[in-house]
N, C-alpha and C. Protein backbone atom coordinates (compact mmCIF):
# COMPACT_ATOMS: atom_id res chain seq x y z
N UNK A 1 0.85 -1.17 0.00
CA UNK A 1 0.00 0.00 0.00
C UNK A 1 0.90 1.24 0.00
N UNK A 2 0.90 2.13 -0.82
CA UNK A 2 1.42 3.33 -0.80
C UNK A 2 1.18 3.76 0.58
N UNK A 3 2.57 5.25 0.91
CA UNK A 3 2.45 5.71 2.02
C UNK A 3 2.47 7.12 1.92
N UNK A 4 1.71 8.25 2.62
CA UNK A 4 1.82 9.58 2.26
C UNK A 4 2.04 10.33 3.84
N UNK A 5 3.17 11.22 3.66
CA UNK A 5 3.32 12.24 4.71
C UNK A 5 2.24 13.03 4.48
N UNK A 6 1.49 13.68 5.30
CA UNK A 6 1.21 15.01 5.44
C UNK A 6 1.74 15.81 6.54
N UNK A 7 2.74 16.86 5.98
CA UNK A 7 3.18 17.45 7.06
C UNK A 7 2.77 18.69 7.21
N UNK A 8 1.86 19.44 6.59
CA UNK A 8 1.07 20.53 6.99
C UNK A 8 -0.50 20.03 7.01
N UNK A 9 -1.01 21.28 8.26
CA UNK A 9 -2.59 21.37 8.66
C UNK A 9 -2.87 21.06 7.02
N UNK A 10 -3.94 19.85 6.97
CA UNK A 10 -5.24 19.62 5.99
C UNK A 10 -6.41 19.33 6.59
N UNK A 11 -7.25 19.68 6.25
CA UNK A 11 -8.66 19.33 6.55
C UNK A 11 -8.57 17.41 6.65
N UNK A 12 -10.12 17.01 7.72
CA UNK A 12 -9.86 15.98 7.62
C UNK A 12 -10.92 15.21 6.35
N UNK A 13 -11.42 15.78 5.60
CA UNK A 13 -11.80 15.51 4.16
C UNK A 13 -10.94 15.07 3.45
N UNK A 14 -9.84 15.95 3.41
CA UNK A 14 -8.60 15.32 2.38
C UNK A 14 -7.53 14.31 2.84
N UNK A 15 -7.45 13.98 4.08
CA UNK A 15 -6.99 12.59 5.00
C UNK A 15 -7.98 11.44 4.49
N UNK A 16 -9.38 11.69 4.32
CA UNK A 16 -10.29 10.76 4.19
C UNK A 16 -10.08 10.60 2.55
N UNK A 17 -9.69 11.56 2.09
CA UNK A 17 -10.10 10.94 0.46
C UNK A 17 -8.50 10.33 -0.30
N UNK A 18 -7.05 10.37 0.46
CA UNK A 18 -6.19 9.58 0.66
C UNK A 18 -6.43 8.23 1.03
N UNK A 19 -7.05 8.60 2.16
CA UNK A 19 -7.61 6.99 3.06
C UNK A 19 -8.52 6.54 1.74
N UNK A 20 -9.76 6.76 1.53
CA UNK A 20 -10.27 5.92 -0.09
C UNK A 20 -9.97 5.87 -0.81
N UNK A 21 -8.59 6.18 -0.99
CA UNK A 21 -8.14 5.66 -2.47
C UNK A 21 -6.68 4.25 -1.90
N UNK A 22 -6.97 3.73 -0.87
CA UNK A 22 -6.23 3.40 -0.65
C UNK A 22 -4.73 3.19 0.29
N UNK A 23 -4.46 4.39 0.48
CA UNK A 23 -3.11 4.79 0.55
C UNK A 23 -3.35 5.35 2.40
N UNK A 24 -2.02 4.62 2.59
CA UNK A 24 -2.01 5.05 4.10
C UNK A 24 -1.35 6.45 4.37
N UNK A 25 -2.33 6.95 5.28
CA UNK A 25 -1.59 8.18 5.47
C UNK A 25 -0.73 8.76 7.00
N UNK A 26 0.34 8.72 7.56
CA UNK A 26 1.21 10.19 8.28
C UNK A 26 0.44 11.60 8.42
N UNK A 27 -0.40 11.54 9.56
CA UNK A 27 -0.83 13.30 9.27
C UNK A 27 0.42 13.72 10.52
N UNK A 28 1.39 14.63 10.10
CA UNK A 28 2.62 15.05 11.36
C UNK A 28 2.64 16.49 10.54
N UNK A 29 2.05 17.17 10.89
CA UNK A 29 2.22 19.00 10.84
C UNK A 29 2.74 19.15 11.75
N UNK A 30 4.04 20.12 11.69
CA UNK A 30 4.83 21.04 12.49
C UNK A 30 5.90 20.32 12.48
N UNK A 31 6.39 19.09 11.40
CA UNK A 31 7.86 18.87 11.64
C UNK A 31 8.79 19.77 11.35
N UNK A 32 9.91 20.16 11.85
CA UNK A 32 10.91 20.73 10.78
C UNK A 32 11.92 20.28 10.16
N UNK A 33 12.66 20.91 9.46
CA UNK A 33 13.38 20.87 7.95
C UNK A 33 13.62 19.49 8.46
N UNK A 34 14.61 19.33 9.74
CA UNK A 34 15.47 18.19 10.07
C UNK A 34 14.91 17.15 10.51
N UNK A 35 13.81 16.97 10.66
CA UNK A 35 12.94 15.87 11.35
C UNK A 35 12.14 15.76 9.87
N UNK A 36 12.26 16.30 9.08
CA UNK A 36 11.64 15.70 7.82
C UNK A 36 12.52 14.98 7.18
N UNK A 37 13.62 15.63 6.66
CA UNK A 37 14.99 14.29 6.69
C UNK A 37 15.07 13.58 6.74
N UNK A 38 14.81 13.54 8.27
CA UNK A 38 15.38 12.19 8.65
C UNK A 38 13.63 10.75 8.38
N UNK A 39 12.68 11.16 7.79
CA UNK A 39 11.90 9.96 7.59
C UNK A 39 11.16 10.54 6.86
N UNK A 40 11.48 11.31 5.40
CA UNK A 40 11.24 11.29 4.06
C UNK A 40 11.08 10.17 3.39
N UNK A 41 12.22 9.48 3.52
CA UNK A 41 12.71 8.03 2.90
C UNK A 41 11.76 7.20 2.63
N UNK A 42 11.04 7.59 3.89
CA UNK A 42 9.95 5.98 4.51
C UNK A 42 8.46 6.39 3.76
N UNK A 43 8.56 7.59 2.75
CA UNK A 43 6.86 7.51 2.07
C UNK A 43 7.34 7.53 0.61
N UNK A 44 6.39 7.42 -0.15
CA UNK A 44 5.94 7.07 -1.26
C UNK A 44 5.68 8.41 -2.15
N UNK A 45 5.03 9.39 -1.49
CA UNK A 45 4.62 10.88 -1.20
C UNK A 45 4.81 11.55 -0.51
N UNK A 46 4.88 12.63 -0.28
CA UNK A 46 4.20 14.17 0.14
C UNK A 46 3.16 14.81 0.19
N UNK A 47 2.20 15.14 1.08
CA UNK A 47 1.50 16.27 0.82
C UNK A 47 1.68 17.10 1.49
N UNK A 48 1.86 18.67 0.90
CA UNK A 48 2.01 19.71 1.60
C UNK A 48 1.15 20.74 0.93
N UNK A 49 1.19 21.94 1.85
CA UNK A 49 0.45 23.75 1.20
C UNK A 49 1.64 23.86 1.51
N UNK A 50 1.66 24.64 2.59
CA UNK A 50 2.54 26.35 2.58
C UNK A 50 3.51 26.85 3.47
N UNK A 51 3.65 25.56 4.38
CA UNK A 51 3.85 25.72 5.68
C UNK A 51 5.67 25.04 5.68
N UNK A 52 5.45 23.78 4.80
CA UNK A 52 6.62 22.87 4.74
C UNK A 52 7.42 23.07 3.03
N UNK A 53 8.28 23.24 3.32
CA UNK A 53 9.61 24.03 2.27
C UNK A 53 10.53 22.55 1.82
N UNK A 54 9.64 22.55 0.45
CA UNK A 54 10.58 21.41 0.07
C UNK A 54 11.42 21.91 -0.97
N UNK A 55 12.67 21.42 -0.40
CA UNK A 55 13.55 22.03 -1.42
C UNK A 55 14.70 20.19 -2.21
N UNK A 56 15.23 21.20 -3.16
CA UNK A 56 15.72 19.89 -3.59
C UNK A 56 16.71 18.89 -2.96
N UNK A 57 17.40 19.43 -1.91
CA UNK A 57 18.46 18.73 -0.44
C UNK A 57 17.47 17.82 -0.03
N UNK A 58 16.00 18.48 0.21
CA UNK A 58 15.45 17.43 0.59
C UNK A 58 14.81 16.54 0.27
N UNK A 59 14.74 16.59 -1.07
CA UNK A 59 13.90 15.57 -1.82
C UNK A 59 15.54 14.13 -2.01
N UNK A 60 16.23 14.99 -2.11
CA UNK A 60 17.47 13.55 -2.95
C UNK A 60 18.08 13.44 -1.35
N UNK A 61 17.50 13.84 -0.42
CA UNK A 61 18.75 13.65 1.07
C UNK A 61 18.32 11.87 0.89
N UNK A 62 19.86 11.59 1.92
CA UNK A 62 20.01 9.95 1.55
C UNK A 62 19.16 9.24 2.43
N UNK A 63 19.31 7.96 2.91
CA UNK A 63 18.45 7.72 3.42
C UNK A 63 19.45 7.42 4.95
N UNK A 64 18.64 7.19 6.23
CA UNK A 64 19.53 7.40 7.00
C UNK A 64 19.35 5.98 8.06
């Protein structure tokens, strides 16, 4: 089963319509930069708005 972070506030509509399609979801809003790092690795996805700054360090950081 696919796995999805959410690390910013979403409604819980859009947790639920992840959850029916399947896919397990991580709701953890308020990690930062470095605690995203370190267990990026472990999803499949992302979902974010506005809050969480993905930049490209953190998309290719290794796995740890």
């Amino acid at each position: 089963m696919p796995k999805v972070l959410i690390s910013d506030k979403l409604s819980t509509e859009a947790i639920s319509i992840f959850e029916s399609a399947g896919i397990n979801v991580d709701f953890k809003p308020g990690l930062s930069a470095e605690e995203l790092k370190q267990i990026i690795h472990n999803y499949d996805g992302l979902a974010i708005r506005s809050a969480t700054k993905v930049t490209a360090e953190l998309l290719h950081w290794p796995e740890t």
